[in-house]
Protein backbone atom coordinates (compact mmCIF):
# COMPACT_ATOMS: atom_id res chain seq x y z
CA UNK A 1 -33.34 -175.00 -49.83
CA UNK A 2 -34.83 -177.16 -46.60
CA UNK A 3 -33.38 -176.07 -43.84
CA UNK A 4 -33.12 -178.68 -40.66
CA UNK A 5 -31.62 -178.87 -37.47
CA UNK A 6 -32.02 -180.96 -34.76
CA UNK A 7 -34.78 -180.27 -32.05
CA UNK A 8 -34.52 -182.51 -28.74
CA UNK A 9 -37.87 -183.02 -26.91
CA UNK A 10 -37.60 -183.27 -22.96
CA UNK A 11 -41.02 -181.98 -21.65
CA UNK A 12 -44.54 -182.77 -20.76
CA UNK A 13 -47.00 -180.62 -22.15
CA UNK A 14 -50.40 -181.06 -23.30
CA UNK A 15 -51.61 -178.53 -25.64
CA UNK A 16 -56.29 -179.23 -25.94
CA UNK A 17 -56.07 -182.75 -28.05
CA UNK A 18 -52.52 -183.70 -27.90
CA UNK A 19 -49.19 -183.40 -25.69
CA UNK A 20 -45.74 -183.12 -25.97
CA UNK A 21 -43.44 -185.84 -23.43
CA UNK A 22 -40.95 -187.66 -25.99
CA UNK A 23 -37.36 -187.58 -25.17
CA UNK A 24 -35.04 -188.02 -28.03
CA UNK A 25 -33.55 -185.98 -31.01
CA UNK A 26 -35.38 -185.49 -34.35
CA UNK A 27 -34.68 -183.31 -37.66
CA UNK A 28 -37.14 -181.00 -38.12
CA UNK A 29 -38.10 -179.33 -41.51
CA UNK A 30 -39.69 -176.64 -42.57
CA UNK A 31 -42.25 -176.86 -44.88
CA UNK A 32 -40.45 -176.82 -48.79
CA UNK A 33 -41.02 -174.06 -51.21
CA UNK A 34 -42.69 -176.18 -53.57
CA UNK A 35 -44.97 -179.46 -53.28
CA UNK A 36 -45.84 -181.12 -56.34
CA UNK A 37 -48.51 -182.77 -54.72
CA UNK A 38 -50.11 -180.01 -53.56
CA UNK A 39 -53.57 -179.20 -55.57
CA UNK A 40 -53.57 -176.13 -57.48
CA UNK A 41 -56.09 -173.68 -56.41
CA UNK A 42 -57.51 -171.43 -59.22
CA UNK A 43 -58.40 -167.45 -57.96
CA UNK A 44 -61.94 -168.24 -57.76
CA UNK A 45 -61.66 -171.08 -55.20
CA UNK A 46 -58.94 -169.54 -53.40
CA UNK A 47 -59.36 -168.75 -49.91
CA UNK A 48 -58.57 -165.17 -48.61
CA UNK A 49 -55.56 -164.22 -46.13
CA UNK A 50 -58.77 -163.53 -43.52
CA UNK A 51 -60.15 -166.71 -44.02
CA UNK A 52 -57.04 -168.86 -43.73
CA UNK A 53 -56.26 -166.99 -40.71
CA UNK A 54 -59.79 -167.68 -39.42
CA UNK A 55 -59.47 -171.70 -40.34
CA UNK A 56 -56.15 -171.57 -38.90
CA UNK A 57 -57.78 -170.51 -35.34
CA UNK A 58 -60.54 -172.58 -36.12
CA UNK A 59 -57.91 -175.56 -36.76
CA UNK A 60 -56.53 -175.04 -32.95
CA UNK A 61 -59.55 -174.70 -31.26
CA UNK A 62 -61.55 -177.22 -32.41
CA UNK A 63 -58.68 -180.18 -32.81
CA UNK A 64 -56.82 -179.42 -30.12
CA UNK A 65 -59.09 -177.00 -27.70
CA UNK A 66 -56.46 -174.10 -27.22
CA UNK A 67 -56.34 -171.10 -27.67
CA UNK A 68 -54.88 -168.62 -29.78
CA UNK A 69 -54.29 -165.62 -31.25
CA UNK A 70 -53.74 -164.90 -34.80
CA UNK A 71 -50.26 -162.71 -35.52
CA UNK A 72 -50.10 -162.39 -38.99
CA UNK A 73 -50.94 -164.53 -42.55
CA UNK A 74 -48.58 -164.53 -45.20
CA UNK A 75 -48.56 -166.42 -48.81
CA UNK A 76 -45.70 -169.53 -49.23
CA UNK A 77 -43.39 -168.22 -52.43
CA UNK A 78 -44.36 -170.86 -55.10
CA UNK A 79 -46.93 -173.18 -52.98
CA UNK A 80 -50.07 -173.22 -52.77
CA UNK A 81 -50.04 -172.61 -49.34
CA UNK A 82 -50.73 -169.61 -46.52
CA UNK A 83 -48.46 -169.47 -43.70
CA UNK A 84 -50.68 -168.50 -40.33
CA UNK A 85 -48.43 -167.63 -37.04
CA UNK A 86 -50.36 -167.85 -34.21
CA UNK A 87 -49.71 -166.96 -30.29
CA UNK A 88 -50.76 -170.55 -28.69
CA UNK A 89 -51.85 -170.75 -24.72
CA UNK A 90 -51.36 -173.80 -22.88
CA UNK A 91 -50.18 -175.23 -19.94
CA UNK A 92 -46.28 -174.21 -20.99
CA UNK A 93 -47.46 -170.52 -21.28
CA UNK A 94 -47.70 -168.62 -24.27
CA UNK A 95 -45.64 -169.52 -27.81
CA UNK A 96 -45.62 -168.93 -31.14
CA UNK A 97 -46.89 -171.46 -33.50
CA UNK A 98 -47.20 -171.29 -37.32
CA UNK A 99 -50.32 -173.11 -39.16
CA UNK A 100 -50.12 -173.69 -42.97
CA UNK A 101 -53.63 -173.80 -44.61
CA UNK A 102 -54.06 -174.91 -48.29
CA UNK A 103 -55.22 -171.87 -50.03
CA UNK A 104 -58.49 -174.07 -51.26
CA UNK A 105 -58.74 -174.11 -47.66
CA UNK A 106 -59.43 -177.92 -47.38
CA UNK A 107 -56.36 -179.01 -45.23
CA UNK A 108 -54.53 -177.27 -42.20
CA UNK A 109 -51.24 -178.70 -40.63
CA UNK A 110 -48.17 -177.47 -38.67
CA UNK A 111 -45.13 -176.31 -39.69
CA UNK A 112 -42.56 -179.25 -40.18
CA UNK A 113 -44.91 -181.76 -40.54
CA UNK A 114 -45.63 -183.89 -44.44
CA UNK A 115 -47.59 -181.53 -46.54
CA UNK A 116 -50.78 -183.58 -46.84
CA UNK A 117 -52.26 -184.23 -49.54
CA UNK A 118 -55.71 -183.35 -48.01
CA UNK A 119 -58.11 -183.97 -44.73
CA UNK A 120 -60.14 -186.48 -45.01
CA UNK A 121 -62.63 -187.77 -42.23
CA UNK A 122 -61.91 -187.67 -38.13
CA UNK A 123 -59.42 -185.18 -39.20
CA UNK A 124 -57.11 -187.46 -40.74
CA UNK A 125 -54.43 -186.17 -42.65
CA UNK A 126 -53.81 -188.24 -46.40
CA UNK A 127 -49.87 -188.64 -46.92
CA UNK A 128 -48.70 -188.97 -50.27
CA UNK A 129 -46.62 -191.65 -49.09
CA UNK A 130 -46.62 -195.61 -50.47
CA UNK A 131 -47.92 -197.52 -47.83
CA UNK A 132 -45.90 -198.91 -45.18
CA UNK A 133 -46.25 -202.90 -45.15
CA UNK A 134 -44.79 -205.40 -42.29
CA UNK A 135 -44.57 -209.06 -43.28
CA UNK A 136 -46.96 -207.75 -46.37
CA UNK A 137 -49.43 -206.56 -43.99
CA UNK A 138 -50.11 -202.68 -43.40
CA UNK A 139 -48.34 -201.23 -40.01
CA UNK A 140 -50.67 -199.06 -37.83
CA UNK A 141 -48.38 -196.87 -35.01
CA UNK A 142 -49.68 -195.47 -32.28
CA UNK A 143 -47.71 -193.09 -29.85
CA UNK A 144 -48.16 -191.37 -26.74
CA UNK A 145 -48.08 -191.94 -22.47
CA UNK A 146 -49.44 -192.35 -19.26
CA UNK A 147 -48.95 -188.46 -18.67
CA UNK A 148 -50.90 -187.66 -21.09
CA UNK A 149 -55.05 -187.42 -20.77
CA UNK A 150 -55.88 -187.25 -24.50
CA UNK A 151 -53.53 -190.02 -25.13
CA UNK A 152 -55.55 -192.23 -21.93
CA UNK A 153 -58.92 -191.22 -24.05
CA UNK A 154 -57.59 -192.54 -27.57
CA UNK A 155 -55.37 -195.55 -26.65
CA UNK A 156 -58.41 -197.85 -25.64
CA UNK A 157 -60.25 -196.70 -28.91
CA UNK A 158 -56.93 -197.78 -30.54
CA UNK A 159 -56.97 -201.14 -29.00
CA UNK A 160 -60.04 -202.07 -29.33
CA UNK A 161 -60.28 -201.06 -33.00
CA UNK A 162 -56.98 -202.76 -34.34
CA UNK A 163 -58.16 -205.79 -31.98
CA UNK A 164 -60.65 -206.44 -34.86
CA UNK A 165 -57.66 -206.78 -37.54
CA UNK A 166 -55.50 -208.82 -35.97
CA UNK A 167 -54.74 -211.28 -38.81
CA UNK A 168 -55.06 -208.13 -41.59
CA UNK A 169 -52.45 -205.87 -40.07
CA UNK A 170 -49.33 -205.21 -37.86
CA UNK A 171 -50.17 -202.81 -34.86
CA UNK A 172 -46.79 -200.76 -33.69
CA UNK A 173 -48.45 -199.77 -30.06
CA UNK A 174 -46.06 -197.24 -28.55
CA UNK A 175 -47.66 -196.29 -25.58
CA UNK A 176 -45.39 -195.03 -22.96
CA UNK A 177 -42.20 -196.80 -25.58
CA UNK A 178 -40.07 -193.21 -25.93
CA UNK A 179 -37.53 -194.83 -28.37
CA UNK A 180 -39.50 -197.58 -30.79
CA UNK A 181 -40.21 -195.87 -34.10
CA UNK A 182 -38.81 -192.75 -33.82
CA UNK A 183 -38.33 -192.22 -37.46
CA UNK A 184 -41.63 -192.83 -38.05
CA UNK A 185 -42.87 -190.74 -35.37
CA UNK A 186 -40.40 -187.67 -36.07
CA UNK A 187 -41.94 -187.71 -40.09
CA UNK A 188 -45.57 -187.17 -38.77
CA UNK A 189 -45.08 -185.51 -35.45
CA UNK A 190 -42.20 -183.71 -35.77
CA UNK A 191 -42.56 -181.30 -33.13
CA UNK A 192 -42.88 -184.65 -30.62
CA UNK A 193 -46.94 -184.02 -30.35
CA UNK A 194 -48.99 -187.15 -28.92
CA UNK A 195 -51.22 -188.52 -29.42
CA UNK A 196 -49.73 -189.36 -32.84
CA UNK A 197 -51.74 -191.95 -34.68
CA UNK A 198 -50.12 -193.33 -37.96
CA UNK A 199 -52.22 -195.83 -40.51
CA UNK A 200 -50.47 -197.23 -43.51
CA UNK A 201 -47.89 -194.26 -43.07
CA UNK A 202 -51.10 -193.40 -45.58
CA UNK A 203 -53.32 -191.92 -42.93
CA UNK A 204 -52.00 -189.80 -39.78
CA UNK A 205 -53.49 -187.43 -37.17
CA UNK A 206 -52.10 -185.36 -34.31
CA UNK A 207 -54.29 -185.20 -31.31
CA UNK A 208 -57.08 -187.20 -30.35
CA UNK A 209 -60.82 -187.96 -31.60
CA UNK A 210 -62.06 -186.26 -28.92
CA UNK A 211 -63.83 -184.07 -30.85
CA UNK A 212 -66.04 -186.45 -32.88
CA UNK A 213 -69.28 -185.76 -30.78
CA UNK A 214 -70.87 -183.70 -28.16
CA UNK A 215 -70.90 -185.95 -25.68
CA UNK A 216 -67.65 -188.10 -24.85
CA UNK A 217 -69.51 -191.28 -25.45
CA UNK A 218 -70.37 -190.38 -28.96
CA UNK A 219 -67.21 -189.27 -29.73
CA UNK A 220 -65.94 -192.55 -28.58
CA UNK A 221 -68.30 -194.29 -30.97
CA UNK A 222 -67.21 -192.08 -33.70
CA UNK A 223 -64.11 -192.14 -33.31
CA UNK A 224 -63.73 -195.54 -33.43
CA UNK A 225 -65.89 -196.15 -36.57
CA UNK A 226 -63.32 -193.73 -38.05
CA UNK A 227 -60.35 -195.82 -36.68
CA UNK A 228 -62.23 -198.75 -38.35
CA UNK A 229 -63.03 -197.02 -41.57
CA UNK A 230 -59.75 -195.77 -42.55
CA UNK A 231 -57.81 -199.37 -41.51
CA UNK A 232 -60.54 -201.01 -43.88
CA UNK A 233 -59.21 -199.04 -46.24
CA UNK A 234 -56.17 -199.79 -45.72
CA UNK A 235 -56.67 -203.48 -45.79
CA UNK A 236 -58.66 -203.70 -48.85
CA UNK A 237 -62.12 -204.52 -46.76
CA UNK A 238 -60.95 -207.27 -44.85
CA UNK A 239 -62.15 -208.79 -42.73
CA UNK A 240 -65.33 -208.66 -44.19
CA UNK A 241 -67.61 -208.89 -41.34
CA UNK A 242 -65.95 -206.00 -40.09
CA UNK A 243 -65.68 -203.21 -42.91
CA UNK A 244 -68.90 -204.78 -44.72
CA UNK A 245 -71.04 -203.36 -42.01
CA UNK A 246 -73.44 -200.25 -43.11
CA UNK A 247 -72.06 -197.48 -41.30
CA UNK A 248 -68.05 -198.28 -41.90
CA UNK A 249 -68.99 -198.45 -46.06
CA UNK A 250 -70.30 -195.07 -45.67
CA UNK A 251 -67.47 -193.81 -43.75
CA UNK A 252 -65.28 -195.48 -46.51
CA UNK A 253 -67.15 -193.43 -49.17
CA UNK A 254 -66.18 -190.33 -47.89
CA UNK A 255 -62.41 -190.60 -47.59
């Protein structure tokens, strides 16, 4: 049975590629027993308990820049699924965190939130949700605040990016807007993480692209071909002199 309960969010925080500073209630849930989406891994492509503890580090580290330390790794009864709890450091101090890593060891994600479906590029997470549609065009939701740096490195990539679809989509940009959306936002950040970014209700991330490139301008650049990418995707290639161009097909082919 899914047990919830109600978690209220009062505190700045920024934990590597995302923060924590949205004030309201949300149910949280932990992740169910049994997904029937999830992809069946067969024993010779299954990951071990080391290695899903390893990706699960790996999985902090490298999309949000903390750090941790690995407690113990456990199997979910009846998923497909390893359970990781980790010791995270960040500005709030130490805490406990758990990490659930598909045991084909494609997809990571934190407790509470969807159970993807898989990664897919920019570290995207694919939801097996319908997507969500606004005056028949596909919403795109961005949340996060002034407080937080990661969310001041993504929202202009955001802008910029949707600014090319203008006629294609609806753009839900809730920067430093606590209250709008907060259904949405408690589904894919349940723990009240930002930045949040939410495409289609199809395509979600937690944390920012920051991580795309070496240097900061390259991750820029990548990070908004990825934006780009993943919205033409979403919009069927339109426009066309937008999603037709070389590098944003490629992009396309991989997700």
């Amino acid at each position: 049975m899914e047990n919830r309960f109600v978690v209220l969010v009062a505190f700045l925080a920024c934990l590597g590629g995302f923060a924590a500073g949205i004030a309201f209630g949300f149910s949280y849930a932990t992740p169910p027993q049994s997904q029937p989406t999830q992809p069946t891994a067969t024993p010779s492509h299954m990951i071990s308990p080391e290695d899903a503890g390893n990706k699960a580090l790996d999985f902090v580290s490298r999309t949000f820049g903390a750090k941790a330390e690995l407690i113990n790794v456990s199997e979910v009864r009846n998923a497909e699924l390893y359970e990781v709890s980790l010791n995270i450091s960040d500005i709030r101090g130490t805490h406990k965190e758990k990490i659930y890593i598909t045991k084909d060891g494609r997809t990571a994600f934190f407790g509470g939130m969807l159970v993807p479906e898989r990664e897919t590029i920019g570290n995207f997470l694919v939801s097996g949700e319908e997507v969500c549609k606004e005056d028949g065009k596909p919403v795109v939701y961005f949340f996060g605040h002034s407080g937080c740096p990661h969310c001041l490195w993504e929202h202009p990539i955001f802008e910029n990016v949707t600014a090319n679809f203008t006629d294609f989509i609806s753009v839900h940009d809730n920067f430093d807007n606590f209250t709008a959306d907060e259904e949405v936002f408690s589904l894919f950040s349940p723990r009240g993480y930002v930045p949040t970014i939410v495409l289609g209700c199809k395509f979600y991330r937690v944390g920012s692209g920051e991580t795309q490139g070496e240097r900061e301008e390259e991750a820029k650049e990548e990070e908004a071909k990825v934006l780009t990418a993943l919205i033409c995707e979403l919009t069927g290639g339109k426009p066309e002199n937008v999603c037709n161009a070389p590098e944003i097909r490629e992009l396309r082919e991989k997700i």
